[in-house]
C-alpha atoms as a PDB file:
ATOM      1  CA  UNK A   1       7.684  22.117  15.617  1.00  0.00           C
ATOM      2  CA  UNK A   2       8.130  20.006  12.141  1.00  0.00           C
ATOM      3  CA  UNK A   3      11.048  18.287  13.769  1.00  0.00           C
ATOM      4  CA  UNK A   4       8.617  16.703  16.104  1.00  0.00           C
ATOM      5  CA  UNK A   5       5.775  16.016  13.449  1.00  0.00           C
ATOM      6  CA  UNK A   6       8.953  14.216  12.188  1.00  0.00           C
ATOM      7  CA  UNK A   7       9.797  12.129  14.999  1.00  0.00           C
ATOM      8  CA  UNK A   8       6.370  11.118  15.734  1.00  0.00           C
ATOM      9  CA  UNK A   9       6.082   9.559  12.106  1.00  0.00           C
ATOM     10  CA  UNK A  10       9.287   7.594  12.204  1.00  0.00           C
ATOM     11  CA  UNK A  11       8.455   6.759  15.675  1.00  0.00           C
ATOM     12  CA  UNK A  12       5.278   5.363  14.267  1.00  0.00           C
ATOM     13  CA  UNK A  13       6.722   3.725  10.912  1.00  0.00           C
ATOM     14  CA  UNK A  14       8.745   1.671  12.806  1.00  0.00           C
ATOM     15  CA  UNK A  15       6.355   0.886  15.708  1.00  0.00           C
ATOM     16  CA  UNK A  16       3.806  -0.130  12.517  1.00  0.00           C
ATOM     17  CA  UNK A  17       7.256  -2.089  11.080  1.00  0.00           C
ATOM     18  CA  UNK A  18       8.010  -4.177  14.046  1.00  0.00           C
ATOM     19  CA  UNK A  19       4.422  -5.158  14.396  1.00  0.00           C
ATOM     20  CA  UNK A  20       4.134  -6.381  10.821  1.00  0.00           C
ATOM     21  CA  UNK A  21       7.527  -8.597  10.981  1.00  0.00           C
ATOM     22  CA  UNK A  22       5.930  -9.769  14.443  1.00  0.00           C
ATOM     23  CA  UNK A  23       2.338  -9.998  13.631  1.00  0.00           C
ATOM     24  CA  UNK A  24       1.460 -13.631  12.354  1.00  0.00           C
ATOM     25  CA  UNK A  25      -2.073 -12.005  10.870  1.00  0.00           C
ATOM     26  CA  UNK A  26      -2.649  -9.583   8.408  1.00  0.00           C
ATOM     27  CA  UNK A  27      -2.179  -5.641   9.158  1.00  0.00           C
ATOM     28  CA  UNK A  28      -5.173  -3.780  10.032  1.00  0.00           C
ATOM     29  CA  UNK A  29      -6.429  -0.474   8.450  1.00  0.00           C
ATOM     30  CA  UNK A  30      -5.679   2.746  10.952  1.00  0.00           C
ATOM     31  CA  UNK A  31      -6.621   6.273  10.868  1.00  0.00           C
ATOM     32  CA  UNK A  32      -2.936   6.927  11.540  1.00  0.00           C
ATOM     33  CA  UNK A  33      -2.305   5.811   8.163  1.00  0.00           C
ATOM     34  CA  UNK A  34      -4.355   9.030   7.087  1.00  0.00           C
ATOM     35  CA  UNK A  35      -2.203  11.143   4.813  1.00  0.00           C
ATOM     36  CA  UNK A  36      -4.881  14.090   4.889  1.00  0.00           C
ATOM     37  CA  UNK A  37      -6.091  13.479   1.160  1.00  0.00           C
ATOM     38  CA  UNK A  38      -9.845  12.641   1.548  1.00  0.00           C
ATOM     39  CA  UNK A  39      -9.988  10.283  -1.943  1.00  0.00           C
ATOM     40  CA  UNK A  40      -6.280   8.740  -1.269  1.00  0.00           C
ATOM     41  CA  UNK A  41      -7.387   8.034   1.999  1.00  0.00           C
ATOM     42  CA  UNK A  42     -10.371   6.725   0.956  1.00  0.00           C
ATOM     43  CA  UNK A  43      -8.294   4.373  -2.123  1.00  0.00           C
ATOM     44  CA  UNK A  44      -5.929   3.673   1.077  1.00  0.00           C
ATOM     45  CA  UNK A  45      -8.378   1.967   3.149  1.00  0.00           C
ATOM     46  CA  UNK A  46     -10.354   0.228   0.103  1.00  0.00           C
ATOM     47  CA  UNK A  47      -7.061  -1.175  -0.319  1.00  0.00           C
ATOM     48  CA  UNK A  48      -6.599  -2.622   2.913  1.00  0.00           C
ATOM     49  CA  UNK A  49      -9.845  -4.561   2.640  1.00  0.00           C
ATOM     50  CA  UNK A  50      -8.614  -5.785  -0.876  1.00  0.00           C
ATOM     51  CA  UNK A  51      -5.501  -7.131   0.704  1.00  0.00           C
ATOM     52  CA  UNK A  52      -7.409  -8.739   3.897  1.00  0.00           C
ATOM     53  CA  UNK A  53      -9.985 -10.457   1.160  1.00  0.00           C
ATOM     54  CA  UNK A  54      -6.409 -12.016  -0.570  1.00  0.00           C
ATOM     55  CA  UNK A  55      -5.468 -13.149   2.636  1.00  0.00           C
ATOM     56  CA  UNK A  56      -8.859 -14.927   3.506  1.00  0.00           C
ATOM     57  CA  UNK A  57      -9.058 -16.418   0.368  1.00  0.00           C
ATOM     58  CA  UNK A  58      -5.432 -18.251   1.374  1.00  0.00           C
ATOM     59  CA  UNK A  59      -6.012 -18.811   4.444  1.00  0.00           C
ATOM     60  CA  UNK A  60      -9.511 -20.122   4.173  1.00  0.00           C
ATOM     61  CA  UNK A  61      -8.882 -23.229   2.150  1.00  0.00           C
ATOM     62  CA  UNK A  62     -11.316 -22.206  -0.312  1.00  0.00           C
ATOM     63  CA  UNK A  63      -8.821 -23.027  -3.071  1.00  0.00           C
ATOM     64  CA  UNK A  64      -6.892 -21.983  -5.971  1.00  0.00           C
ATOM     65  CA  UNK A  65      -9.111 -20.629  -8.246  1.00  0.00           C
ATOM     66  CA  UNK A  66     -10.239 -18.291  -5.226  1.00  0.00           C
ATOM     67  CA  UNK A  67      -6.785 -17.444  -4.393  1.00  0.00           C
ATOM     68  CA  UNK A  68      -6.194 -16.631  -8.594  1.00  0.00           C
ATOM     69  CA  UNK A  69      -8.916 -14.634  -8.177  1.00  0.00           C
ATOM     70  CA  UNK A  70      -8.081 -12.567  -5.638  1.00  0.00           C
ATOM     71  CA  UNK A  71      -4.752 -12.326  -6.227  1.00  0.00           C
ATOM     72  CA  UNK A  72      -6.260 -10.722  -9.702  1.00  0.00           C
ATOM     73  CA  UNK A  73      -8.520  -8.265  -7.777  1.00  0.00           C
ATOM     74  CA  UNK A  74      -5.604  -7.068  -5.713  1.00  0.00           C
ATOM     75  CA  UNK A  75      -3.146  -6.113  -8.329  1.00  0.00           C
ATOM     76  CA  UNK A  76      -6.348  -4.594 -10.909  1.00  0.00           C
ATOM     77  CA  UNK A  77      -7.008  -1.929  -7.647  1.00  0.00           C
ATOM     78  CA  UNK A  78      -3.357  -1.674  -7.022  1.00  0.00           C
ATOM     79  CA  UNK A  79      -3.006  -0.208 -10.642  1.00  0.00           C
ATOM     80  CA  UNK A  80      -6.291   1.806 -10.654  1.00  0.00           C
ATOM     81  CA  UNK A  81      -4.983   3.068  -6.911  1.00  0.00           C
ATOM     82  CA  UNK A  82      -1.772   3.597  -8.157  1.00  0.00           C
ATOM     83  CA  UNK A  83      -3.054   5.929 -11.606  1.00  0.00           C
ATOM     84  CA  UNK A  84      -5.609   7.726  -9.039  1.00  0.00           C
ATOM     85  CA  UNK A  85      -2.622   9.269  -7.188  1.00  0.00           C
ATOM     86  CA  UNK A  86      -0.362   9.686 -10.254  1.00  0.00           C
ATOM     87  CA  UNK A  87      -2.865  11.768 -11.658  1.00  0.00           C
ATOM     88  CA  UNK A  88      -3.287  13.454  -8.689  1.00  0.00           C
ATOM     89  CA  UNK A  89       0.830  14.014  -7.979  1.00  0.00           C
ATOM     90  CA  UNK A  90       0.246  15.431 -11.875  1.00  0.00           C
ATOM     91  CA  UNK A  91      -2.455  17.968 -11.302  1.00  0.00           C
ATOM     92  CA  UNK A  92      -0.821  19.625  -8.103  1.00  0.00           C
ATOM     93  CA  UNK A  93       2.772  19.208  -9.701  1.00  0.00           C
ATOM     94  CA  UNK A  94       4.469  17.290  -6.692  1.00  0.00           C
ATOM     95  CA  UNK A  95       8.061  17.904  -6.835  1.00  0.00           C
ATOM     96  CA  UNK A  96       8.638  14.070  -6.158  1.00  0.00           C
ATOM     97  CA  UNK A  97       6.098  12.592  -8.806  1.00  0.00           C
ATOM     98  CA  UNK A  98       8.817  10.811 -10.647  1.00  0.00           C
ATOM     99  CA  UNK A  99      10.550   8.754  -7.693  1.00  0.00           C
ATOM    100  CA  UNK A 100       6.746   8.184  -6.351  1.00  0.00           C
ATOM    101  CA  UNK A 101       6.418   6.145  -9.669  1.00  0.00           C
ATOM    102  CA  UNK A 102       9.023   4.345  -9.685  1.00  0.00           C
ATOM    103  CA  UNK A 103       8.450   3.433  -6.580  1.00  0.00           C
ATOM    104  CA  UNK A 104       4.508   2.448  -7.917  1.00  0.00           C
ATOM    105  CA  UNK A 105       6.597   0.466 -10.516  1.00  0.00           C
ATOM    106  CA  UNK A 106       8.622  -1.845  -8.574  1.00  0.00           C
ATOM    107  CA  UNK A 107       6.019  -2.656  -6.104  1.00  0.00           C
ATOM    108  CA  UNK A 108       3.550  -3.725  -9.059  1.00  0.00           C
ATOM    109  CA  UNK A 109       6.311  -5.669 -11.032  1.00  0.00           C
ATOM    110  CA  UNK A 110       6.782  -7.640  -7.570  1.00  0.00           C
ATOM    111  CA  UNK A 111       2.859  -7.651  -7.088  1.00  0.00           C
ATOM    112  CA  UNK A 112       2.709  -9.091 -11.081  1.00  0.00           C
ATOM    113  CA  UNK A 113       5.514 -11.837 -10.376  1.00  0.00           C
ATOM    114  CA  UNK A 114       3.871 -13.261  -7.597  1.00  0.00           C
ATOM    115  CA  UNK A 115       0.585 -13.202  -9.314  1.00  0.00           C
ATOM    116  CA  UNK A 116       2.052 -15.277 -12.243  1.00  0.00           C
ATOM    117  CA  UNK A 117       3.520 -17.766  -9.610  1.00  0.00           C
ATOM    118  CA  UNK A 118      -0.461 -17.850  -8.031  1.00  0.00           C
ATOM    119  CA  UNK A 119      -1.453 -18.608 -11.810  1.00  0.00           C
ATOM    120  CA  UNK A 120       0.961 -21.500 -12.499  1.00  0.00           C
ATOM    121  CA  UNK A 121      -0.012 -22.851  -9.147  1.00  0.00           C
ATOM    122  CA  UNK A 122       2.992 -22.495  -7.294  1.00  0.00           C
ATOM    123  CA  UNK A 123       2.538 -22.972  -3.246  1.00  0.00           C
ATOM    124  CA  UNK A 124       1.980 -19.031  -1.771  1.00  0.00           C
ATOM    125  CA  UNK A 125       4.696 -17.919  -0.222  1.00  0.00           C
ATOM    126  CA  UNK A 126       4.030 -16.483   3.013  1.00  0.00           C
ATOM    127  CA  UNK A 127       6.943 -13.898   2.801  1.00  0.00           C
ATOM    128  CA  UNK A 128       5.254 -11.962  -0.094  1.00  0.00           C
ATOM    129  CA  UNK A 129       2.376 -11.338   2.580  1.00  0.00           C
ATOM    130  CA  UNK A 130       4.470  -9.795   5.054  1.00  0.00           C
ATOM    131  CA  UNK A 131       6.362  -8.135   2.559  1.00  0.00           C
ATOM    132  CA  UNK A 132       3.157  -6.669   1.059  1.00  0.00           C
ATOM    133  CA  UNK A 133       1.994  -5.600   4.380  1.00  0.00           C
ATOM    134  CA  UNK A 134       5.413  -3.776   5.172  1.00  0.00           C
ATOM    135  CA  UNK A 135       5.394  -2.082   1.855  1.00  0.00           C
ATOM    136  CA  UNK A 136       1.976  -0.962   2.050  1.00  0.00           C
ATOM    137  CA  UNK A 137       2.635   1.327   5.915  1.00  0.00           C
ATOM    138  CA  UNK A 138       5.723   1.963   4.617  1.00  0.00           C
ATOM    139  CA  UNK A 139       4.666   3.482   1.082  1.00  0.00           C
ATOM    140  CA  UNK A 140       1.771   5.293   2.935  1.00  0.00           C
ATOM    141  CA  UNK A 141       3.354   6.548   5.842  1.00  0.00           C
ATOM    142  CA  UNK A 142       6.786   7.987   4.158  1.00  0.00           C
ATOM    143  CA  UNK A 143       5.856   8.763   0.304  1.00  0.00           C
ATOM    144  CA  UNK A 144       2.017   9.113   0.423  1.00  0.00           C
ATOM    145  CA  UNK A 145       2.138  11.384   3.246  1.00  0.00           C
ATOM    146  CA  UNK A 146       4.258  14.107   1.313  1.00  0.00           C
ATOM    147  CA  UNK A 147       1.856  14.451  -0.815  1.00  0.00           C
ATOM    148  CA  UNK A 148      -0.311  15.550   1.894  1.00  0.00           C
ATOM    149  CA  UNK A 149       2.239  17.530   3.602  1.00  0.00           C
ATOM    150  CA  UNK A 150       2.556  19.030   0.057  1.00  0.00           C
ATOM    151  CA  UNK A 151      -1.199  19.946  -0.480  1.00  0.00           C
ATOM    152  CA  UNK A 152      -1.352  21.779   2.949  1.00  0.00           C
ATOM    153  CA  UNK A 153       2.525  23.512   2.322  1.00  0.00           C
ATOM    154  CA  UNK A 154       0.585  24.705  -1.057  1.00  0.00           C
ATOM    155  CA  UNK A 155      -3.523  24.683  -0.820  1.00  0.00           C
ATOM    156  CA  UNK A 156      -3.131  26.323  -4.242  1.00  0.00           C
ATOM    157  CA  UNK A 157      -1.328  23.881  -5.776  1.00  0.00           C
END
């Protein structure tokens, strides 16, 4: 029975992938991005409306200090997010806490690069939107849910 549990979320990754290369718009929020964890869940969708305000704000014309300031607002709840769950991967000791950080790493280095370019008042790129769309489903739906997987494998954890 986990085998299919399995195939249905890689069947859905890359359903969620192809739309996101395709898709000319932003990614919407979905309860199939649920990963079972009522606050991380919770943080998850928060996040989503984070990232759609960042995308109004550059595709609104309202300028670049509203684009700085999103851009600001999205990486400050990336990193309270991302020390939410770390604390959380701590107190249940998840087996894969380390490579879930590094992982939290690299995305916020690339999230803290482009912000810098947003400050200087470099044109947006519109890759970095599609590639922060892509890495958010994919994070979610491959890392995040483990942790979930891992809470209901051990409820006393």
């Amino acid at each position: 029975m986990g085998w299919i549990r399995s195939c249905t979320v890689m069947v859905t990754m890359m359903v969620n992938y192809c739309e996101i290369i395709s898709s000319e718009g932003p990614i919407a929020w979905s309860d199939d991005y649920r990963i079972g964890v009522g606050q991380i869940d919770g943080e998850h969708e928060a996040l989503f409306s984070v990232y759609h305000e960042f995308i109004s704000s550059l595709n609104s014309g309202a300028g670049q200090d509203a684009v700085k300031d999103a851009i600001i607002k999205l990486e400050d709840y990336i990193a309270d997010h991302f020390t939410s769950e770390e604390e959380l991967m701590i107190s249940i000791e998840f087996p894969e806490l380390f490579s879930h950080k590094l992982e939290h790493l690299d995305f916020q280095v690339a999230v803290t690069r482009f912000k810098k370019s947003v400050l200087r008042g470099e044109d947006v790129n519109q890759d970095f939107v599609k590639f922060f769309g892509h890495w958010l489903i994919s994070h979610i739906t491959i890392m995040d849910r483990r942790i979930g997987e891992f809470l209901r494998a051990n409820p006393a954890g």
